[in-house]
C-alpha atoms as a PDB file:
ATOM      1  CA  UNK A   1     -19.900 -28.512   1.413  1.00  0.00           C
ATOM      2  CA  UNK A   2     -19.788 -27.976   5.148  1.00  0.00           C
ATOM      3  CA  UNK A   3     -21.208 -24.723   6.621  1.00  0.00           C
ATOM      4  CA  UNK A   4     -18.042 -23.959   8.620  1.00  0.00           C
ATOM      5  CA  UNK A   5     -15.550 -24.630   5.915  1.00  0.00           C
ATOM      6  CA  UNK A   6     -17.533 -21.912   3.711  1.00  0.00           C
ATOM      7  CA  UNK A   7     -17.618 -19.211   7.174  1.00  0.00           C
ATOM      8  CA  UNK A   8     -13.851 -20.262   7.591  1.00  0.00           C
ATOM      9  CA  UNK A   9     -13.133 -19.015   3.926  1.00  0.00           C
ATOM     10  CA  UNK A  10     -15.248 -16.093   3.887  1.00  0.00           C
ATOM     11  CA  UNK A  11     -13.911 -15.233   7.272  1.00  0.00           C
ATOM     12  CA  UNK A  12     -10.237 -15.514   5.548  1.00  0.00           C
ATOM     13  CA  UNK A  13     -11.412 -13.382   2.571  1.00  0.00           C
ATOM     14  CA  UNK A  14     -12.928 -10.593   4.849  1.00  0.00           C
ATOM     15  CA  UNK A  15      -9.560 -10.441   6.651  1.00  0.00           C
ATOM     16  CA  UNK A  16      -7.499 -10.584   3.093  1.00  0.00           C
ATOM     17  CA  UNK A  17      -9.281  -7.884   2.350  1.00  0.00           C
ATOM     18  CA  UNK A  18      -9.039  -5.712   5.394  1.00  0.00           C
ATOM     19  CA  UNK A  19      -5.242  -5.959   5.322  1.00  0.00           C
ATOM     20  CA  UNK A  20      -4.992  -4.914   1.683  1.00  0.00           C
ATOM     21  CA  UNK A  21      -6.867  -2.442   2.169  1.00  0.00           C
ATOM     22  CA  UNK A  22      -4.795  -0.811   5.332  1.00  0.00           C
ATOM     23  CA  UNK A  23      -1.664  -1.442   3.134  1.00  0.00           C
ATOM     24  CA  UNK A  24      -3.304   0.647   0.584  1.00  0.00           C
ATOM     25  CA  UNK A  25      -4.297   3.736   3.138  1.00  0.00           C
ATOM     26  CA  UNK A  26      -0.415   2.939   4.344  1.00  0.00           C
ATOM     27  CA  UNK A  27       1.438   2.835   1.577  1.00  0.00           C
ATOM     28  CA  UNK A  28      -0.297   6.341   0.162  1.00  0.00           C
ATOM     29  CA  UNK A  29      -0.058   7.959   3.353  1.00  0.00           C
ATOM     30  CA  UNK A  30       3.992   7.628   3.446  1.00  0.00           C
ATOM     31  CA  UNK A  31       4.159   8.583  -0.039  1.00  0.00           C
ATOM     32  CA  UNK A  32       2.628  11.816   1.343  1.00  0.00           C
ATOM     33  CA  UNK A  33       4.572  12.247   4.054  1.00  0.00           C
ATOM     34  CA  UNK A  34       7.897  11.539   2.485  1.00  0.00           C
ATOM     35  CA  UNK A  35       6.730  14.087  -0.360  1.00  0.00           C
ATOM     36  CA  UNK A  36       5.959  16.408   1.874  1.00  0.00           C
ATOM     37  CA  UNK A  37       8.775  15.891   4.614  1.00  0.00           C
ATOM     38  CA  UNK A  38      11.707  14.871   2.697  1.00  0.00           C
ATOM     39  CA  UNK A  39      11.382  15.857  -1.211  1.00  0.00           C
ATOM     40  CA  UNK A  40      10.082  19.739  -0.372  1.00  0.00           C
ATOM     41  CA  UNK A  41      10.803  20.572  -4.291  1.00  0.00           C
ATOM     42  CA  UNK A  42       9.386  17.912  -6.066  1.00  0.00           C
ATOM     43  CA  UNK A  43       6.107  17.692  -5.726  1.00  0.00           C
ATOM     44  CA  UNK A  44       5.308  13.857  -6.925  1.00  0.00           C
ATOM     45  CA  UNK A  45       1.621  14.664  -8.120  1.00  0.00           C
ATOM     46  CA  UNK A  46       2.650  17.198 -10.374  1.00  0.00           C
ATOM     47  CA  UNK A  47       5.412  14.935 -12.033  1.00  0.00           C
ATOM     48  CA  UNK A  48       3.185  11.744 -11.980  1.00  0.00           C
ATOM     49  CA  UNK A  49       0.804  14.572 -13.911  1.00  0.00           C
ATOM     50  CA  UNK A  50       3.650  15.084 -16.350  1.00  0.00           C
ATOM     51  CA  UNK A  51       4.253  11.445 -16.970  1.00  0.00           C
ATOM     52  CA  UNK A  52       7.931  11.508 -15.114  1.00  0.00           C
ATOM     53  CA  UNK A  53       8.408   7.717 -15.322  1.00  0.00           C
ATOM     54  CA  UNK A  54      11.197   8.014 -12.595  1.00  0.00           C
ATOM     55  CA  UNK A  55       8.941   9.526 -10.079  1.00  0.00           C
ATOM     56  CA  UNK A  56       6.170   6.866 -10.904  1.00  0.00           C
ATOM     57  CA  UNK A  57       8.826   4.124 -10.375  1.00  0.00           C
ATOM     58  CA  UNK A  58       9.924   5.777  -6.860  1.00  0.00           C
ATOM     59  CA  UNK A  59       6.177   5.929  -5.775  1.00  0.00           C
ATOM     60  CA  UNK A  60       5.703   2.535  -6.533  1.00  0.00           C
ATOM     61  CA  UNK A  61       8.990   1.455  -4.860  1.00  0.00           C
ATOM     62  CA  UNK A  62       7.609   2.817  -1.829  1.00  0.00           C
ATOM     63  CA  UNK A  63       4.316   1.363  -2.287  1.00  0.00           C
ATOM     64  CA  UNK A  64       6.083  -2.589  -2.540  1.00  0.00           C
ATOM     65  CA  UNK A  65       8.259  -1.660   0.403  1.00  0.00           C
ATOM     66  CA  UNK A  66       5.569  -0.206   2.638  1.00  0.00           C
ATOM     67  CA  UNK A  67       3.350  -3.472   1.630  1.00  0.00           C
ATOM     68  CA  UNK A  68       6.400  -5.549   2.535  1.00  0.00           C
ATOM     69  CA  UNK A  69       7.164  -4.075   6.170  1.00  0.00           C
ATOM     70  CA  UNK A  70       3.424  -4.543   6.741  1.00  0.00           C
ATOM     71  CA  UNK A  71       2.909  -7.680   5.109  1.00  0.00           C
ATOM     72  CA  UNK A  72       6.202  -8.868   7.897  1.00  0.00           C
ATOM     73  CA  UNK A  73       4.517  -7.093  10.240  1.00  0.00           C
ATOM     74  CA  UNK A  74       0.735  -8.870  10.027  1.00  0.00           C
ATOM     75  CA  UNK A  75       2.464 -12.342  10.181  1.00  0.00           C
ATOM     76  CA  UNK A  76       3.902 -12.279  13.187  1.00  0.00           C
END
């Protein structure tokens, strides 16, 4: 195999991963601020603690559209 394909890949894998992993640190940091900010009396830790399968489904609703926007966002 050719030396550049192999730093071309890992170069492509290095920046996979960076992305994902800003999405991550994203997508958790709006679920905080929308639990803080905007649902005051829920507190979505709690009910994720009491197996509320609702909120769960919420948070990760906001976790696919926050990985969306940003997904749009890095292609551009």
């Amino acid at each position: 195999m050719d030396f550049n394909f192999l730093l071309a890949s890992f170069a492509n894998l290095l920046l996979s991963v960076t992305y994902t992993v800003i999405s991550l640190f994203c997508g958790v940091y709006a679920i905080k601020l929308i639990d803080h900010f905007l649902l005051k009396k829920i507190d979505i830790e709690e009910e994720l603690k009491k197996n509320n399968t609702s909120v769960a489904i919420f948070a990760s609703s906001l976790l696919i559209f926050v990985a969306i926007i940003i997904s749009f966002g890095l292609r551009s």
